[in-house]
Protein backbone atom coordinates (compact mmCIF):
# COMPACT_ATOMS: atom_id res chain seq x y z
CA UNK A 1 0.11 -29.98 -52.53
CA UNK A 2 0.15 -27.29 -55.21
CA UNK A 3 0.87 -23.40 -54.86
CA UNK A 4 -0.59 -21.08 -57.34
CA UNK A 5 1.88 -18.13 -57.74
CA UNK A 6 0.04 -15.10 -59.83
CA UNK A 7 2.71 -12.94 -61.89
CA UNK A 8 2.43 -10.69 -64.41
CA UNK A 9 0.30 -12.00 -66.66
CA UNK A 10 0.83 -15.37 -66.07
CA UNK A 11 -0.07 -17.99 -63.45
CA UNK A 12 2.37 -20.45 -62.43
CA UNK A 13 1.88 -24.09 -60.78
CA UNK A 14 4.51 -25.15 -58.31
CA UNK A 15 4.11 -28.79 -56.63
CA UNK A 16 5.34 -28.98 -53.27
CA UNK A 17 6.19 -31.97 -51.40
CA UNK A 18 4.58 -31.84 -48.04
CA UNK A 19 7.47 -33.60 -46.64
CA UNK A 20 9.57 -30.53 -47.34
CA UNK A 21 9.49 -27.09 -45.85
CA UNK A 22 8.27 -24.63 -47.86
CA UNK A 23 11.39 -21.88 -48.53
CA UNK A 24 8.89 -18.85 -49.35
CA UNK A 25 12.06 -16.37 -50.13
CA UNK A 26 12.73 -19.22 -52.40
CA UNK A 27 9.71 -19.39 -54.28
CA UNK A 28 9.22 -15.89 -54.40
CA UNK A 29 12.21 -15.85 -56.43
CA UNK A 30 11.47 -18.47 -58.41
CA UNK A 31 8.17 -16.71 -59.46
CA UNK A 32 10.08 -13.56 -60.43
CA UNK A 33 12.54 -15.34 -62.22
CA UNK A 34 9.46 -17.30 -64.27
CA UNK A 35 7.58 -14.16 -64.47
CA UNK A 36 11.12 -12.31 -65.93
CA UNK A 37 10.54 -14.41 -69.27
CA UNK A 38 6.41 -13.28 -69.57
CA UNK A 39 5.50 -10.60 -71.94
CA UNK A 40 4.81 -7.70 -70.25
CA UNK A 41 7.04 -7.82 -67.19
CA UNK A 42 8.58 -4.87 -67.35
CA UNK A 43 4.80 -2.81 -67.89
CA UNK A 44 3.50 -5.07 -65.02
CA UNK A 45 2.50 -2.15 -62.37
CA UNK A 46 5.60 -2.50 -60.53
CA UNK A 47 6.07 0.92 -58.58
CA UNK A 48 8.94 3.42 -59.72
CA UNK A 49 10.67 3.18 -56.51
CA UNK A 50 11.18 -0.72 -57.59
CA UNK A 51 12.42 0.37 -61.14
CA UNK A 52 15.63 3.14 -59.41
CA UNK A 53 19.02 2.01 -58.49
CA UNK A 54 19.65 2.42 -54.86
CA UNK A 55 21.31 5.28 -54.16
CA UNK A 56 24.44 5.32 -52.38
CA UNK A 57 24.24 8.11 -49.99
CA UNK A 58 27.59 7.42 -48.32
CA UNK A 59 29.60 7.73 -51.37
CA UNK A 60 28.84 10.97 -51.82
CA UNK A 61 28.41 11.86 -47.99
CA UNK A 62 32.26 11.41 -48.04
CA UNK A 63 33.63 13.27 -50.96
CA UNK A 64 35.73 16.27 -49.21
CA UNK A 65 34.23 20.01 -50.06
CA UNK A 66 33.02 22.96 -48.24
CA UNK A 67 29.41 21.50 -47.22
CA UNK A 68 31.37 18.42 -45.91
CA UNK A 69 30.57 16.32 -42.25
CA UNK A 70 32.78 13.72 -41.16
CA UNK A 71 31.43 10.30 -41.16
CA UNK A 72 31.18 8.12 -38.12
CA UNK A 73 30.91 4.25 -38.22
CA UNK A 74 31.91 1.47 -36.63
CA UNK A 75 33.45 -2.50 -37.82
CA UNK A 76 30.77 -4.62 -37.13
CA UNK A 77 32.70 -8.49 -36.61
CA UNK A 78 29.66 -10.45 -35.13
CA UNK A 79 28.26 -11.93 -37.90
CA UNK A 80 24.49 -10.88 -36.72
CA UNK A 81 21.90 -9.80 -38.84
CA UNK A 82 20.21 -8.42 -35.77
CA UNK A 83 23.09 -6.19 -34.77
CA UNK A 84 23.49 -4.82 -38.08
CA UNK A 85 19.92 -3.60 -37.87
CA UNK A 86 20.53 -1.79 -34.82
CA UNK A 87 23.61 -0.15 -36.04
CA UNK A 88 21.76 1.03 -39.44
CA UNK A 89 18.50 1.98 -37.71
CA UNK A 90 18.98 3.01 -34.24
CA UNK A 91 22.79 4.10 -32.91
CA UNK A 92 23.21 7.37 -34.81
CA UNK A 93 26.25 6.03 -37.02
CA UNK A 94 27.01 7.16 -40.66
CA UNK A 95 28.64 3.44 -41.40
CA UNK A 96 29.18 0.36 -40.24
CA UNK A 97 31.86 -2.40 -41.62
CA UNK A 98 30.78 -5.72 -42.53
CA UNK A 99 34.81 -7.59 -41.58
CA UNK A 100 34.89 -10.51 -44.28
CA UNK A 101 39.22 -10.26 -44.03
CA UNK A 102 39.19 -10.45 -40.16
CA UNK A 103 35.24 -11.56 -39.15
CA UNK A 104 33.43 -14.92 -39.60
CA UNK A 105 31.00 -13.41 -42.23
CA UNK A 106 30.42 -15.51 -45.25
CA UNK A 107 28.72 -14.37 -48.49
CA UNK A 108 25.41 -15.61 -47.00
CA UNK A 109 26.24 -13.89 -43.48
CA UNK A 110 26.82 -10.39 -45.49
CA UNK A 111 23.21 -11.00 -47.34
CA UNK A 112 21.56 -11.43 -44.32
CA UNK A 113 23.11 -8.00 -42.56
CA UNK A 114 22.89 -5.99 -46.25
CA UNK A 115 19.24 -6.73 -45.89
CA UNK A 116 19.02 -6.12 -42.50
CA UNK A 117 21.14 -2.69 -43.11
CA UNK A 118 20.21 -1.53 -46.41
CA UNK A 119 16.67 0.43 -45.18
CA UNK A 120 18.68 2.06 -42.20
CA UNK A 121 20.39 5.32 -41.98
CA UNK A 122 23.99 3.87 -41.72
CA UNK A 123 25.19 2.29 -45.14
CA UNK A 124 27.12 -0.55 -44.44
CA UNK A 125 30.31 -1.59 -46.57
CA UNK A 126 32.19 -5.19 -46.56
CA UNK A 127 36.09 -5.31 -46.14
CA UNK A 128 36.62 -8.35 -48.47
CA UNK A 129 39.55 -10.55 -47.64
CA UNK A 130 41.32 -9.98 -50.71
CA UNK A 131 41.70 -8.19 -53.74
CA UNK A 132 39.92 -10.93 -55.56
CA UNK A 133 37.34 -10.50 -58.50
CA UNK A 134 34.84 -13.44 -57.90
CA UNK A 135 33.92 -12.71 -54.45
CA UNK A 136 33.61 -8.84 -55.47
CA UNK A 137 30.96 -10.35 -58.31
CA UNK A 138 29.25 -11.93 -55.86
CA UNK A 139 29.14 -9.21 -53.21
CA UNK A 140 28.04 -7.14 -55.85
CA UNK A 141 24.96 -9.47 -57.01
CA UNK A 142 24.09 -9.59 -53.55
CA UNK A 143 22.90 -6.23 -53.47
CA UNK A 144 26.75 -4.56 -51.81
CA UNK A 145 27.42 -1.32 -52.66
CA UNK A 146 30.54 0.00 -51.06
CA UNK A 147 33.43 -2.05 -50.67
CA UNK A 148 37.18 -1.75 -48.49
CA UNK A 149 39.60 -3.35 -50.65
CA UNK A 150 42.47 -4.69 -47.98
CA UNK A 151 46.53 -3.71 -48.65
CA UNK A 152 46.27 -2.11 -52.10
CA UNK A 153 50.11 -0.91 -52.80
CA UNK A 154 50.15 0.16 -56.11
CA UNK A 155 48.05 2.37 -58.42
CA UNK A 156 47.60 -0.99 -60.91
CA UNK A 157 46.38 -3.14 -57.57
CA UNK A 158 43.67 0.14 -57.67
CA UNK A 159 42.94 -0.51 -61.51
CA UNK A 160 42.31 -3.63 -60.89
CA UNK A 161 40.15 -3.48 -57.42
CA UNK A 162 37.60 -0.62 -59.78
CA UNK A 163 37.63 -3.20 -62.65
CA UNK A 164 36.20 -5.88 -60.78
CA UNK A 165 33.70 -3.30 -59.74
CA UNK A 166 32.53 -2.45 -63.47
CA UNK A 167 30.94 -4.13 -65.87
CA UNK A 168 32.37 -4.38 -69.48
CA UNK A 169 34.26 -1.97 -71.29
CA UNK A 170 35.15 -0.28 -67.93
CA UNK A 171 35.93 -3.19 -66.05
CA UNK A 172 35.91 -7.34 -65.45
CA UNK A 173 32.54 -7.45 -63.63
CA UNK A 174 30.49 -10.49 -64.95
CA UNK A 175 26.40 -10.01 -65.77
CA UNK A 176 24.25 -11.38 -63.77
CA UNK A 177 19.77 -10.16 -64.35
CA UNK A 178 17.60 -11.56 -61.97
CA UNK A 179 19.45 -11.20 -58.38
CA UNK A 180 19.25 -8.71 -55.51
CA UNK A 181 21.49 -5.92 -57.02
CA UNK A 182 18.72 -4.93 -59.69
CA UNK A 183 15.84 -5.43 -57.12
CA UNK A 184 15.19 -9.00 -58.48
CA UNK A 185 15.12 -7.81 -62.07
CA UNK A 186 12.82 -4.72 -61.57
CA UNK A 187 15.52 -2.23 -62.19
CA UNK A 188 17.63 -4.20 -64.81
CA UNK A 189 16.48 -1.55 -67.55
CA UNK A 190 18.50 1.04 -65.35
CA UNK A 191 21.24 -1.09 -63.17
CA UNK A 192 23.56 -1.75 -65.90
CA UNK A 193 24.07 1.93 -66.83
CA UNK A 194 23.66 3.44 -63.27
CA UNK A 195 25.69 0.52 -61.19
CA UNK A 196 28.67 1.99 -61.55
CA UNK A 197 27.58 5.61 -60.29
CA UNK A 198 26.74 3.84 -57.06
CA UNK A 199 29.45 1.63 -56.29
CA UNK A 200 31.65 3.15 -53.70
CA UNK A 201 35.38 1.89 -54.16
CA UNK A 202 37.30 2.05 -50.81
CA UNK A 203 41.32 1.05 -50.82
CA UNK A 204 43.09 0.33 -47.76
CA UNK A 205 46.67 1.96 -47.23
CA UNK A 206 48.59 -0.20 -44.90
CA UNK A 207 52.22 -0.66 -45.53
CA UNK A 208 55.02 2.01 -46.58
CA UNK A 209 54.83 1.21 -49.97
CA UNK A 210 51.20 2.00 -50.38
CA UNK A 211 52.51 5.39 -48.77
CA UNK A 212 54.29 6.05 -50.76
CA UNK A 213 52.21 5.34 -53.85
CA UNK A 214 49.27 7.35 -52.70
CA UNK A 215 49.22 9.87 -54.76
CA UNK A 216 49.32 7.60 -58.06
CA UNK A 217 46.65 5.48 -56.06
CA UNK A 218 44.05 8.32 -55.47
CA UNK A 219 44.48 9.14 -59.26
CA UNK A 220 42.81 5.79 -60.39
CA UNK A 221 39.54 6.53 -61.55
CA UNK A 222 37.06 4.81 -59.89
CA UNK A 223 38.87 5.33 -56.11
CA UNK A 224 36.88 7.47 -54.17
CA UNK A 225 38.72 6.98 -50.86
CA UNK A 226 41.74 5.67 -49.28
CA UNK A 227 41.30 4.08 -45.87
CA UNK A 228 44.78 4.41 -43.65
CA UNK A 229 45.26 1.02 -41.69
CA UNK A 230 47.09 1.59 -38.76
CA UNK A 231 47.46 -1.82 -37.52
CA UNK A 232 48.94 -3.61 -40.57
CA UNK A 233 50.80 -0.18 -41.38
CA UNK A 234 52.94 -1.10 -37.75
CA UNK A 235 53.26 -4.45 -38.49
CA UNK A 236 54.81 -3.78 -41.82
CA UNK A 237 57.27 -0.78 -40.35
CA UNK A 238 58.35 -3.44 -38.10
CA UNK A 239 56.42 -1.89 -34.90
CA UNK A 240 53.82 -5.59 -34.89
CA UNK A 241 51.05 -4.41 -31.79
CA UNK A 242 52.33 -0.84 -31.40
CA UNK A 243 51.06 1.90 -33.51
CA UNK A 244 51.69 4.73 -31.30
CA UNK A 245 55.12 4.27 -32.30
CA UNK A 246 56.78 7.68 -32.62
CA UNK A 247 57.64 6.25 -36.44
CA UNK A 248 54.33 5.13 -36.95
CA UNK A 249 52.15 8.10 -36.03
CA UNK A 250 54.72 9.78 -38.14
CA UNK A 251 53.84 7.92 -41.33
CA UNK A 252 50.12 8.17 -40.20
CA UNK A 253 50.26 11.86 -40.60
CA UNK A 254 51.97 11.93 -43.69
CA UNK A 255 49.30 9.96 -45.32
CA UNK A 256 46.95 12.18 -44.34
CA UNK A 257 48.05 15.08 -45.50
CA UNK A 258 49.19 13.48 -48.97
CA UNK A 259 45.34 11.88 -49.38
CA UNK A 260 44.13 15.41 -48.28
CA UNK A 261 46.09 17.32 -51.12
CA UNK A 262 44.78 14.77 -53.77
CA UNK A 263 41.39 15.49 -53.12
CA UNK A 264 40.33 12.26 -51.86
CA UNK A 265 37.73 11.17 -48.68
CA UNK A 266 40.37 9.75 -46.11
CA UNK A 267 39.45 7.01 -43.51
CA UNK A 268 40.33 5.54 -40.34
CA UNK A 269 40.21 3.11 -37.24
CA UNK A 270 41.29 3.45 -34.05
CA UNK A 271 40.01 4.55 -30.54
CA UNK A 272 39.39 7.43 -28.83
CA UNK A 273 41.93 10.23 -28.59
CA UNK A 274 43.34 8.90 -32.28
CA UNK A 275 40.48 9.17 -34.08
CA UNK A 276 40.40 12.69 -32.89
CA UNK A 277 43.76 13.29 -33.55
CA UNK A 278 42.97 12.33 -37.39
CA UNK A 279 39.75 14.35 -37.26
CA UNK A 280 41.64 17.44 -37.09
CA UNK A 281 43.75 16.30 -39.59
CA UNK A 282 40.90 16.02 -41.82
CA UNK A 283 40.15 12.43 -41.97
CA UNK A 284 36.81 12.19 -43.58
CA UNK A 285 35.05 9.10 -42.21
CA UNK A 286 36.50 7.08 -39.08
CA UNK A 287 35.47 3.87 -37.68
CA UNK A 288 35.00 3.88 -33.51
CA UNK A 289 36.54 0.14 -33.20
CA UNK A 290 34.61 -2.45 -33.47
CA UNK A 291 30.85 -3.64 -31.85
CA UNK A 292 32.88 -6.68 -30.32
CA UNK A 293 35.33 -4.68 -28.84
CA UNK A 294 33.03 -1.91 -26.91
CA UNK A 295 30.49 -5.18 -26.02
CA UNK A 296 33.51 -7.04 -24.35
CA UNK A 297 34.89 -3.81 -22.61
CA UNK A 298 31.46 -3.26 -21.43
CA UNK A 299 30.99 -6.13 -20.06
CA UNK A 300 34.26 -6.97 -18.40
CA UNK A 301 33.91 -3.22 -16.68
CA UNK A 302 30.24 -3.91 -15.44
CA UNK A 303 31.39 -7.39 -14.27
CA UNK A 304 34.86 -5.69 -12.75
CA UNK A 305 32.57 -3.00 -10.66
CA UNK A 306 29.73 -5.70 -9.48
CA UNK A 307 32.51 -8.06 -7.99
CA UNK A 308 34.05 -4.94 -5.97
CA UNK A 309 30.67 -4.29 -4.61
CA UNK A 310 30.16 -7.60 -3.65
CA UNK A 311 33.37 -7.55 -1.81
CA UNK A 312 31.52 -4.65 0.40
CA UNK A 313 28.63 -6.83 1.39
CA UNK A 314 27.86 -8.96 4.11
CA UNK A 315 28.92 -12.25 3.88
């Protein structure tokens, strides 16, 4: 069979075997991607709110001054495009955390849950598994615009976590046109000079070293927050599963008040009474655990209370 696909002054033919499904995301793209290379695209009545750069609301929610409100998100590890939604559009969070160092999201996992997120009140960020330039490229094509860079020690580990973020001369980012960062090529004339602006560049301070470096770390341009781990931070002062260690809440606090004094957002994860305990302190945005954990405490406590009241029945 044959699909007509109108674009932009052109018509395009595309035979389709009616043995195979038809992918219409697929050929959607294709037809942009055709319709990229016909005269005219760029005057072809797309709306102006298909020509801007998405603007990164989070990246400046989180910049410390007098008008300031903490931000309150949550790691999302469940690899759902469905949960995402929910936590963007309906929980009340500032954030969520798309775990790609700790959670089974893929690249294709994270596309799914951008698009899922990206319309919602909550802007959601990816933790990356590594410091690694490729997979920041991709994220980035894929339409990602804030990003937690995992156990950056040392201001050049910084450098080099921006560069990857920026295209040439600032940085190492490769160019890419027609993909979901530039709305499919309808905001190309713009993304290359705005990109940048709207990229939020999130470092994660984890082991002694790193706190002891923050202050050169905070000065790379580009940084706009530093994200205290306190997990890895133990683990790495020799205190592995206990980071109410007397030592470790110590070194907590200093890095707070050192990433306070340089001017930079601040950021956190823990539970409860902690996160308030770094709320005072003036941590900036702070991450409630994670959707797994409060879905498996919820259950096991309704489950817990149900098999007591059972025990009160009649048998």
């Amino acid at each position: 069979s044959r699909l007509v696909v109108f674009s932009s002054r052109a018509v395009f033919f595309l035979t389709i075997s009616p043995s195979h499904r038809i992918d219409l995301v697929l050929i959607y793209s294709v037809a942009r991607a055709m319709a990229m290379n016909a005269k005219g695209f760029y005057e072809a009545g797309l709306p102006d709110e298909a020509k801007k750069v998405r603007r990164n609301v989070f990246k400046e929610a989180i910049r410390p001054g007098p008008d300031h409100r903490r931000q309150i998100g949550l790691w999302s590890s469940l690899r759902s495009p469905m949960v995402a939604e929910f936590l963007s559009h309906a929980s009340g969070l500032d954030w969520i955390l798309i775990d790609m160092e700790h959670g089974p999201s893929e690249l294709n996992d994270v596309l799914l849950q951008l698009m899922a997120a990206q319309t919602g009140k909550a802007e959601p960020m990816v933790r990356i598994p590594w410091n690694e330039p490729v997979l920041v490229k991709r994220l980035l094509d894929i339409g990602c615009q804030s990003l937690l860079f995992p156990m950056v020690n040392t201001a050049a580990e910084a450098k080099a976590a921006v560069a990857a973020t920026r295209y040439p001369p600032q940085g190492i980012r490769g160019v890419m046109t027609t993909a979901r960062m530039s709305n499919y090529g309808a905001s190309l004339e713009t993304y290359y000079k705005e990109a940048g602006d709207q990229i939020c560049c999130i470092v994660q301070i984890e082991t002694p070293e790193a706190v002891d470096n923050i202050e050169e770390i905070a000065a790379v341009e580009g940084v706009d927050g530093l994200f205290v781990g306190p997990a890895d931070l133990a683990a790495t002062m020799g205190h592995l599963g206990n980071s109410q260690h007397p030592e470790v809440r110590a070194k907590i606090e200093d890095a707070f008040k050192r990433i306070k004094a340089t001017g930079k957002a601040s950021g956190f994860i823990s539970y409860e009474e902690d996160n308030k305990w770094v709320l005072k302190m003036g941590c900036n945005f702070c991450a409630l655990g994670t959707d797994l954990s409060m879905l498996t405490g919820a259950v096991r406590s309704k489950t817990a209370e149900f098999h007591e009241f059972c025990k009160t029945l009649d048998k």
